[in-house]
N, C-alpha and C. Protein backbone atom coordinates (compact mmCIF):
# COMPACT_ATOMS: atom_id res chain seq x y z
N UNK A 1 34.98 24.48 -78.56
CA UNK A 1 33.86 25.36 -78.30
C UNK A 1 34.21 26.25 -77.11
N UNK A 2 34.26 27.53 -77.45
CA UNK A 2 34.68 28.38 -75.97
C UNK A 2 33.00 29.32 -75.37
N UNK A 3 33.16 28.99 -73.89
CA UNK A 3 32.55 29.29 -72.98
C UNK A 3 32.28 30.55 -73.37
N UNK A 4 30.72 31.22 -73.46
CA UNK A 4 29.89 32.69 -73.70
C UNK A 4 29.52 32.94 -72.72
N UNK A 5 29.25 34.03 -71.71
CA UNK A 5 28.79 34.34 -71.06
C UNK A 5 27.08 35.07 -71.34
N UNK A 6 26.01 34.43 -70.46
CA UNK A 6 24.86 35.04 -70.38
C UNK A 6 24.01 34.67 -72.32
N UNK A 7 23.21 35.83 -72.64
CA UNK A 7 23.06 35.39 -73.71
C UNK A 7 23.63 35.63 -74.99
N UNK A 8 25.19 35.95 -74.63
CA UNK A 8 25.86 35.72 -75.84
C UNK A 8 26.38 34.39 -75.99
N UNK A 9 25.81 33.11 -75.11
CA UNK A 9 25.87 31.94 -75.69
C UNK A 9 24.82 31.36 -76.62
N UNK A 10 23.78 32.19 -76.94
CA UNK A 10 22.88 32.10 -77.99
C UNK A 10 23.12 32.69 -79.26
N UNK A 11 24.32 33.08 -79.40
CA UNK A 11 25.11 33.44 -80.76
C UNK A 11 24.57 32.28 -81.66
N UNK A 12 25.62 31.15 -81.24
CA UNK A 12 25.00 30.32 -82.77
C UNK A 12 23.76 29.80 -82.34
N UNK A 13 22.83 29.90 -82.14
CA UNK A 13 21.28 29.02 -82.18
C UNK A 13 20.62 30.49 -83.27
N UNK A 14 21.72 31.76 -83.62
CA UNK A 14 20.95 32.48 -84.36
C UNK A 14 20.76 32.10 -85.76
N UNK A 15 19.51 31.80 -86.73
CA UNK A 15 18.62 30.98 -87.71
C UNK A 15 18.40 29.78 -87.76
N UNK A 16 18.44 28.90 -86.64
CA UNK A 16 17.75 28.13 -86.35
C UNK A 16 16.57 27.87 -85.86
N UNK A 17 15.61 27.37 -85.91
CA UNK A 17 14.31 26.85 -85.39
C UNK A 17 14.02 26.80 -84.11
N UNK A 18 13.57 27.46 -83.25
CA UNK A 18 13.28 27.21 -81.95
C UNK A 18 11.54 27.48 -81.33
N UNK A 19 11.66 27.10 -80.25
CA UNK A 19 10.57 26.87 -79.39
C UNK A 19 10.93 27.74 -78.29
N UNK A 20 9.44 28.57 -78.62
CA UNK A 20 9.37 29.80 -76.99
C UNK A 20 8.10 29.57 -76.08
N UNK A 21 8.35 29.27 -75.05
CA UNK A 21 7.59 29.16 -74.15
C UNK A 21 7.24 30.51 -73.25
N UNK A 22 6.15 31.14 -73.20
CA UNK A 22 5.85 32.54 -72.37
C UNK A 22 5.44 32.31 -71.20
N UNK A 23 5.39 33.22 -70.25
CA UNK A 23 5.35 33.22 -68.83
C UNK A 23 4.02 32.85 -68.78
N UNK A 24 2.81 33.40 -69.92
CA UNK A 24 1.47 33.81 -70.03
C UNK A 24 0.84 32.51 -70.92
N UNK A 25 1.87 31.60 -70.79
CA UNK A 25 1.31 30.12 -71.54
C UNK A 25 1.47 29.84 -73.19
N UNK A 26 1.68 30.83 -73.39
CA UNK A 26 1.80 30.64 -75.51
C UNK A 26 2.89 29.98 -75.18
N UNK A 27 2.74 29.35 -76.79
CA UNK A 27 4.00 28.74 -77.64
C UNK A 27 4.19 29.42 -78.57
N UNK A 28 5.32 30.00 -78.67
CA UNK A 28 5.72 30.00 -80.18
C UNK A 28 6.92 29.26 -80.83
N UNK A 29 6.58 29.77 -82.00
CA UNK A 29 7.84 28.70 -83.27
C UNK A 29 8.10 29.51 -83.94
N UNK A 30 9.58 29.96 -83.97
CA UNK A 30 10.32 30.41 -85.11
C UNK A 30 11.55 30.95 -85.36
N UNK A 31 11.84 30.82 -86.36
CA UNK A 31 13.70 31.35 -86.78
C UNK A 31 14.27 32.22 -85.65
N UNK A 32 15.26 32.04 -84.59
CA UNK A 32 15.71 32.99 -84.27
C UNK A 32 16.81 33.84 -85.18
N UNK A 33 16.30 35.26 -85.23
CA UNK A 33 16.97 36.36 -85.84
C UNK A 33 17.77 36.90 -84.79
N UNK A 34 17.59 37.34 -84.03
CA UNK A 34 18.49 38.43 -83.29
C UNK A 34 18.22 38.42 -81.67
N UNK A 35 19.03 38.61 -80.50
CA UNK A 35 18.81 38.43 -79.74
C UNK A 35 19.71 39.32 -78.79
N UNK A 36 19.50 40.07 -77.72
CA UNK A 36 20.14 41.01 -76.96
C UNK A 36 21.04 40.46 -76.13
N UNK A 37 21.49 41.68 -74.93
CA UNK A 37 22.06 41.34 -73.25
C UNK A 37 20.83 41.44 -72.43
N UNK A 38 19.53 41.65 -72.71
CA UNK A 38 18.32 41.63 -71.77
C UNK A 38 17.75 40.15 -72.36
N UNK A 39 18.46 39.65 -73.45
CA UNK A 39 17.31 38.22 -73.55
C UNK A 39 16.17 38.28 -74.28
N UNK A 40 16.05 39.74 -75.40
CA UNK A 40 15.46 40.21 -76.18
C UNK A 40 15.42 39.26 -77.03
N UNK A 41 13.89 38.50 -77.91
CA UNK A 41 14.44 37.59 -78.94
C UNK A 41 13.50 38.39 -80.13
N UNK A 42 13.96 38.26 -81.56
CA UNK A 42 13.24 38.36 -82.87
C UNK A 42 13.06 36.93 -83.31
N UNK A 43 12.15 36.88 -83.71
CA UNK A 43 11.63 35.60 -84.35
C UNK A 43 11.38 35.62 -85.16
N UNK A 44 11.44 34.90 -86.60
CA UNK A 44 10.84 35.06 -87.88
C UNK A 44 10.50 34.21 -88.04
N UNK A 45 8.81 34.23 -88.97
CA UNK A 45 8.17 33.02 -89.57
C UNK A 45 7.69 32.64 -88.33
N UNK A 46 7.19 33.07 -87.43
CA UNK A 46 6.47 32.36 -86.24
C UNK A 46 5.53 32.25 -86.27
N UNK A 47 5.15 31.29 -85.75
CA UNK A 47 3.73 30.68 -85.60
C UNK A 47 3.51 30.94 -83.76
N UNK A 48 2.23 30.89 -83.50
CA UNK A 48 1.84 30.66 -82.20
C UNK A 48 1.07 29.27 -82.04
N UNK A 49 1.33 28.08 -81.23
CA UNK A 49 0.75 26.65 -81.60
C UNK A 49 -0.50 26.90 -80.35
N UNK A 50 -1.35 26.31 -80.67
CA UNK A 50 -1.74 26.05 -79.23
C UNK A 50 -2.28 24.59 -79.20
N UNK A 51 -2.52 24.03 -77.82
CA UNK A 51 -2.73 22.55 -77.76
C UNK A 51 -3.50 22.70 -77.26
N UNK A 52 -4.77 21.23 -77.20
CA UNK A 52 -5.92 21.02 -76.93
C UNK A 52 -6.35 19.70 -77.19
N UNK A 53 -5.91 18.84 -75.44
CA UNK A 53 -5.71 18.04 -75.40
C UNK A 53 -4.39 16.89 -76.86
N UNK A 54 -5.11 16.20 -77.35
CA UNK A 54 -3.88 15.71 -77.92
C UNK A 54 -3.93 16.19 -79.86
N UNK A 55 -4.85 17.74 -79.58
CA UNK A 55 -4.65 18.12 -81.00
C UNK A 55 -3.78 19.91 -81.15
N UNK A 56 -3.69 20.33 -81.71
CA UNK A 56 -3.09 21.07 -82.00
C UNK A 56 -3.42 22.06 -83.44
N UNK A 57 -3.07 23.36 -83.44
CA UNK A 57 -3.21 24.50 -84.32
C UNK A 57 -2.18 25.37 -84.31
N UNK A 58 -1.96 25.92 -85.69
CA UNK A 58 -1.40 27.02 -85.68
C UNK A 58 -1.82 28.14 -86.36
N UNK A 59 -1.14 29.38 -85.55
CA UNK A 59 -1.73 30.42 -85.92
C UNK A 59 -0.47 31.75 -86.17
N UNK A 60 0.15 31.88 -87.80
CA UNK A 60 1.27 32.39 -87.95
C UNK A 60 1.12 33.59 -87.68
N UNK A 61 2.19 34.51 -86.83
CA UNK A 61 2.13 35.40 -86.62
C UNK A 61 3.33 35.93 -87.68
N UNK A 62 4.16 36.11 -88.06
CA UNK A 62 5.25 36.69 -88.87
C UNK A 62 6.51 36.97 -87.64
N UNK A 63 7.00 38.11 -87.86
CA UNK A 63 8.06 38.40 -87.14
C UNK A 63 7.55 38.99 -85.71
N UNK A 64 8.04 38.58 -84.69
CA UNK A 64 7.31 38.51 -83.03
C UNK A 64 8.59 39.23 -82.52
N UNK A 65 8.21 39.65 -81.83
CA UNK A 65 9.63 40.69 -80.53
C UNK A 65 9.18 40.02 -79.28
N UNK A 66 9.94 39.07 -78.83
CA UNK A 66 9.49 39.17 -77.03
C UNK A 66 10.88 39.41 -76.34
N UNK A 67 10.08 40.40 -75.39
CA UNK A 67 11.00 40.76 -74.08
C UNK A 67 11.25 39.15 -73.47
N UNK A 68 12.81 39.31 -73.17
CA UNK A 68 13.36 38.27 -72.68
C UNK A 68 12.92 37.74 -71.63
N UNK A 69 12.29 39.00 -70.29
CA UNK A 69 11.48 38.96 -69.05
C UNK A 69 10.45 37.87 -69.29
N UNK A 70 9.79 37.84 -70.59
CA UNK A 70 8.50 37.11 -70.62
C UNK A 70 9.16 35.50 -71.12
N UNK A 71 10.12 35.35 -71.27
CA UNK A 71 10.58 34.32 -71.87
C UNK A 71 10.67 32.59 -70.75
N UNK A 72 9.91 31.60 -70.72
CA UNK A 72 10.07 30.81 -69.49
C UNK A 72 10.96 29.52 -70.04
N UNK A 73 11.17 29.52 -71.60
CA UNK A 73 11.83 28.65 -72.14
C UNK A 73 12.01 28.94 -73.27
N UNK A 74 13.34 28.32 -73.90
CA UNK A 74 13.63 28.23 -75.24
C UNK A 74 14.47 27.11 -75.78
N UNK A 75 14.06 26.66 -76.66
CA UNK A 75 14.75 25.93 -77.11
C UNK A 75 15.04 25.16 -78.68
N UNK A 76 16.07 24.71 -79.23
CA UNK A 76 16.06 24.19 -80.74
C UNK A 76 15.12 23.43 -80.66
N UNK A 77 14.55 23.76 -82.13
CA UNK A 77 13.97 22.45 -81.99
C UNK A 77 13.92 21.47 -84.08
N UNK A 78 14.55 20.01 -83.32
CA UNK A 78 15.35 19.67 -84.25
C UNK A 78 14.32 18.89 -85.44
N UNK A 79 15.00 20.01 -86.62
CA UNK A 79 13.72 19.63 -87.21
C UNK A 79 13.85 17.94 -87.77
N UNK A 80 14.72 17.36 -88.07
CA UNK A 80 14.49 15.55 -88.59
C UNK A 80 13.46 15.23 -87.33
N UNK A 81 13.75 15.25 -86.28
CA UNK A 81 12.07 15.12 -86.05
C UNK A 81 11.01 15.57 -85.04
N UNK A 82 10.94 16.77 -86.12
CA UNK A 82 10.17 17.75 -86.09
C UNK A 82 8.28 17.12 -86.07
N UNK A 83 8.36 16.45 -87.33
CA UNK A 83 7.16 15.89 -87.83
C UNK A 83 6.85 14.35 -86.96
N UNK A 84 7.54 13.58 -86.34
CA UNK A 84 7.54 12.65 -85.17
C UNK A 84 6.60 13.27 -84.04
N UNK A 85 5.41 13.35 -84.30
CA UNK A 85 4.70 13.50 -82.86
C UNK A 85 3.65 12.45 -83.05
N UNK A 86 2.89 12.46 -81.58
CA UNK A 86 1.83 11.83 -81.71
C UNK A 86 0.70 13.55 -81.69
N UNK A 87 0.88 13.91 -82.03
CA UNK A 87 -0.39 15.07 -82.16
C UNK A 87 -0.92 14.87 -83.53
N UNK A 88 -1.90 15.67 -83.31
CA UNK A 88 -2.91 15.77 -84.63
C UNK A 88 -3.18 17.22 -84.70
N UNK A 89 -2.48 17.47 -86.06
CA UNK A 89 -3.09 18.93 -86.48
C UNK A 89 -4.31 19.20 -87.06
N UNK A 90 -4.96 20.08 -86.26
CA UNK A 90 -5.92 20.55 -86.94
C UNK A 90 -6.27 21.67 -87.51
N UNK A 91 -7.05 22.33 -87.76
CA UNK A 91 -7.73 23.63 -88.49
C UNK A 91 -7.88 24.87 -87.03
N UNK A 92 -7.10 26.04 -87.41
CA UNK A 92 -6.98 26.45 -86.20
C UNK A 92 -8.94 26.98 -85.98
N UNK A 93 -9.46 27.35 -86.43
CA UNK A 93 -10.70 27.59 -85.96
C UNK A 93 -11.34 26.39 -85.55
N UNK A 94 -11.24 25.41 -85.75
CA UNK A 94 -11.03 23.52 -84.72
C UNK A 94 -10.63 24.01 -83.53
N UNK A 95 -9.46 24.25 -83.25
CA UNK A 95 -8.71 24.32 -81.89
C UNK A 95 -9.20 25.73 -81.34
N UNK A 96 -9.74 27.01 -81.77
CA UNK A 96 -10.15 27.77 -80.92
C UNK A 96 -11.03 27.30 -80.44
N UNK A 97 -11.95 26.97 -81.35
CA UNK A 97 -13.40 26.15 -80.67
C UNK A 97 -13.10 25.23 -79.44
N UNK A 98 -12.23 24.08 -79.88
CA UNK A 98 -11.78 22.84 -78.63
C UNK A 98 -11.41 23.79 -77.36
N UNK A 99 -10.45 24.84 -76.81
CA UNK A 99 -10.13 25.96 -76.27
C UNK A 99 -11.40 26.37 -75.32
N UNK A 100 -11.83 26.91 -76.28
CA UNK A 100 -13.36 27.51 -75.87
C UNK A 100 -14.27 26.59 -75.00
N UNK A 101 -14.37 25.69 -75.47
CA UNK A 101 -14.74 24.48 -74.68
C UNK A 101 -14.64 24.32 -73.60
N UNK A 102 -13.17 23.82 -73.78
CA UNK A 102 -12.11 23.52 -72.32
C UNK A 102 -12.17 24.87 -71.35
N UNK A 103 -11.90 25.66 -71.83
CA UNK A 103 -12.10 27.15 -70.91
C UNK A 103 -13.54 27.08 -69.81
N UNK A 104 -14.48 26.58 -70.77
CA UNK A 104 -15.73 26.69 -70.31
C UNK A 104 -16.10 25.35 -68.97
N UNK A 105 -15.68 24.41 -69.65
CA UNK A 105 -15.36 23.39 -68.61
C UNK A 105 -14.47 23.73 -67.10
N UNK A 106 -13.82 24.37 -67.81
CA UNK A 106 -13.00 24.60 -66.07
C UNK A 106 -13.19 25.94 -65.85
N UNK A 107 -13.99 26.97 -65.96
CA UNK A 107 -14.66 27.53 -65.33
C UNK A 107 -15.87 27.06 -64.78
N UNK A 108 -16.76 25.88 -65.54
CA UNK A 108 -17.85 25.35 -64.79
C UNK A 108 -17.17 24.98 -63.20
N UNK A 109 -16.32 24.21 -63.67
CA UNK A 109 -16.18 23.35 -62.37
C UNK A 109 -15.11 23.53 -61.25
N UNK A 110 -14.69 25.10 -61.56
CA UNK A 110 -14.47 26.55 -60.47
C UNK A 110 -15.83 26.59 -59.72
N UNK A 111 -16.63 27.34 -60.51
CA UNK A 111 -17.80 27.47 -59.79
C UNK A 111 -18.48 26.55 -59.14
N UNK A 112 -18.35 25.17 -58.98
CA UNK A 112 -19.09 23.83 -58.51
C UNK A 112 -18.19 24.06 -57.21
N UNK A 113 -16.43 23.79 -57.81
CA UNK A 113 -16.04 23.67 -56.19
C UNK A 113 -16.37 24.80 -55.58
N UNK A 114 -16.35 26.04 -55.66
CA UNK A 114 -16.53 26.96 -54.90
C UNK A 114 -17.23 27.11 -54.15
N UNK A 115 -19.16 26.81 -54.91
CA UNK A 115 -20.48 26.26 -54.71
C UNK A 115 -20.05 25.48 -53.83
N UNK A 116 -19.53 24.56 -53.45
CA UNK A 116 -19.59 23.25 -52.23
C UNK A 116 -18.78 23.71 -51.23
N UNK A 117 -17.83 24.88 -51.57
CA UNK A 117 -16.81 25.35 -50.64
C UNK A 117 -17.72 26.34 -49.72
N UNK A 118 -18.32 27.23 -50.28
CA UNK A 118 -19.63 27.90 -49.73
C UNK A 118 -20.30 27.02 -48.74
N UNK A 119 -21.00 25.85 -48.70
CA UNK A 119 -21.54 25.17 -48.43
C UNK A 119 -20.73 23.90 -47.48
N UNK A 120 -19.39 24.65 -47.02
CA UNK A 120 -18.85 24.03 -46.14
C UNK A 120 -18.73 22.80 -46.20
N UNK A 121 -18.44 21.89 -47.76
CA UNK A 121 -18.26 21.14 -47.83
C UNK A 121 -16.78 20.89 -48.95
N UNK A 122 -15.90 19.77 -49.20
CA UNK A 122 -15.13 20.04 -50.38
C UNK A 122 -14.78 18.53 -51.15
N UNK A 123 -14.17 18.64 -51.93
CA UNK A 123 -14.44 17.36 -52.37
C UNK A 123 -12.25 17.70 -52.91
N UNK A 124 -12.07 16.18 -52.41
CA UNK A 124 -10.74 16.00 -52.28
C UNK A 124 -10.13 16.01 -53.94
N UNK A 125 -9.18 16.91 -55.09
CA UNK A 125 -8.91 16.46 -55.81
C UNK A 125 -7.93 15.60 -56.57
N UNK A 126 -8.07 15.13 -57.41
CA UNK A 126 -7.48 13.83 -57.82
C UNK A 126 -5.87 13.71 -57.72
N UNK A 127 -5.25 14.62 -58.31
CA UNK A 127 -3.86 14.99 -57.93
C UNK A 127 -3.81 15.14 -56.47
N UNK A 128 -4.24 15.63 -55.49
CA UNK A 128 -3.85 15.59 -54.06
C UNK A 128 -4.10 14.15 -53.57
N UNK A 129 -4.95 13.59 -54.21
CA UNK A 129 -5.70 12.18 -53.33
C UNK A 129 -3.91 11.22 -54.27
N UNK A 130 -3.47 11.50 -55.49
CA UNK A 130 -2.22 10.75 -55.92
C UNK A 130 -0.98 11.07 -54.87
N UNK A 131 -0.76 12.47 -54.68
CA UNK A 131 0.21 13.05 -54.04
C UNK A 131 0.35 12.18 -52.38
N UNK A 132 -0.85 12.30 -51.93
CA UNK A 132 -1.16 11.51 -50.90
C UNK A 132 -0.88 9.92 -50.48
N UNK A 133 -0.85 9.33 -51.95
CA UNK A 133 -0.67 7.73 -52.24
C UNK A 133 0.64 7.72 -52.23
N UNK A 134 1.57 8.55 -52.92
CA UNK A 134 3.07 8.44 -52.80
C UNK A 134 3.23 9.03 -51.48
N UNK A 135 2.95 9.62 -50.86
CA UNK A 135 3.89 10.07 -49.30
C UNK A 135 3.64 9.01 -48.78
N UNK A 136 2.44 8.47 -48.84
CA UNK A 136 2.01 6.77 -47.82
C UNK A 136 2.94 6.02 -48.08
N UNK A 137 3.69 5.70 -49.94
CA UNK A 137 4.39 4.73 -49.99
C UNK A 137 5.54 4.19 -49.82
């Protein structure tokens, strides 16, 4: 196997199955087709997944262009086991809804801390009060 420089070591991962991770939080899934010296990718047959909590949707988009800039990960992904998860697919109008939800939940409870932050008071959260337990230990 000889050494590629930059992303002409993504030569052969071209029509294979991969996983794109965006700067802006999507997932996508699909065939890489073609790919630049800026890190330009084509995708075919893509889907966009999204998760929600331990369920999941998809929502196919067809052939996707992302600028390489937006790109925060990529990777094969092998399909024998592909179908090995513990997720549960559901009906993507299921998972916008679950989304919607969750969105709404943590904007509530933006506004609560803020509300108590106003009020010169704060309430310690759970990850800092863990972070805190390991430096002690």
């Amino acid at each position: 196997m000889n050494y590629m420089p930059w992303t002409a070591s993504l030569i052969e991962d071209i029509d294979k199955k991969h996983l794109v991770l965006l700067r802006d939080g999507r997932t996508l899934i699909g065939f890489l087709r073609s790919i630049d010296q800026f890190a330009n990718l084509v995708l075919h047959q893509t889907i966009e997944r999204i998760h929600v909590g331990k369920k999941y949707g998809n929502i196919p988009r067809g052939i996707f262009l992302v600028r390489g800039e937006n790109v925060v990960l990529l990777g094969e992904i092998d399909l024998e086991k592909e179908s090995d998860t513990a997720l549960q697919q559901v009906s993507i109008e299921e998972i916008l809804e679950q989304r919607v939800e969750q969105q709404t939940r943590l904007e509530a409870e933006k506004l609560k801390v803020q509300d108590l932050k106003d009020r010169g008071l704060s309430i310690p959260r759970a990850d800092t009060h863990m972070t805190r337990q390991r430096l002690s230990t």
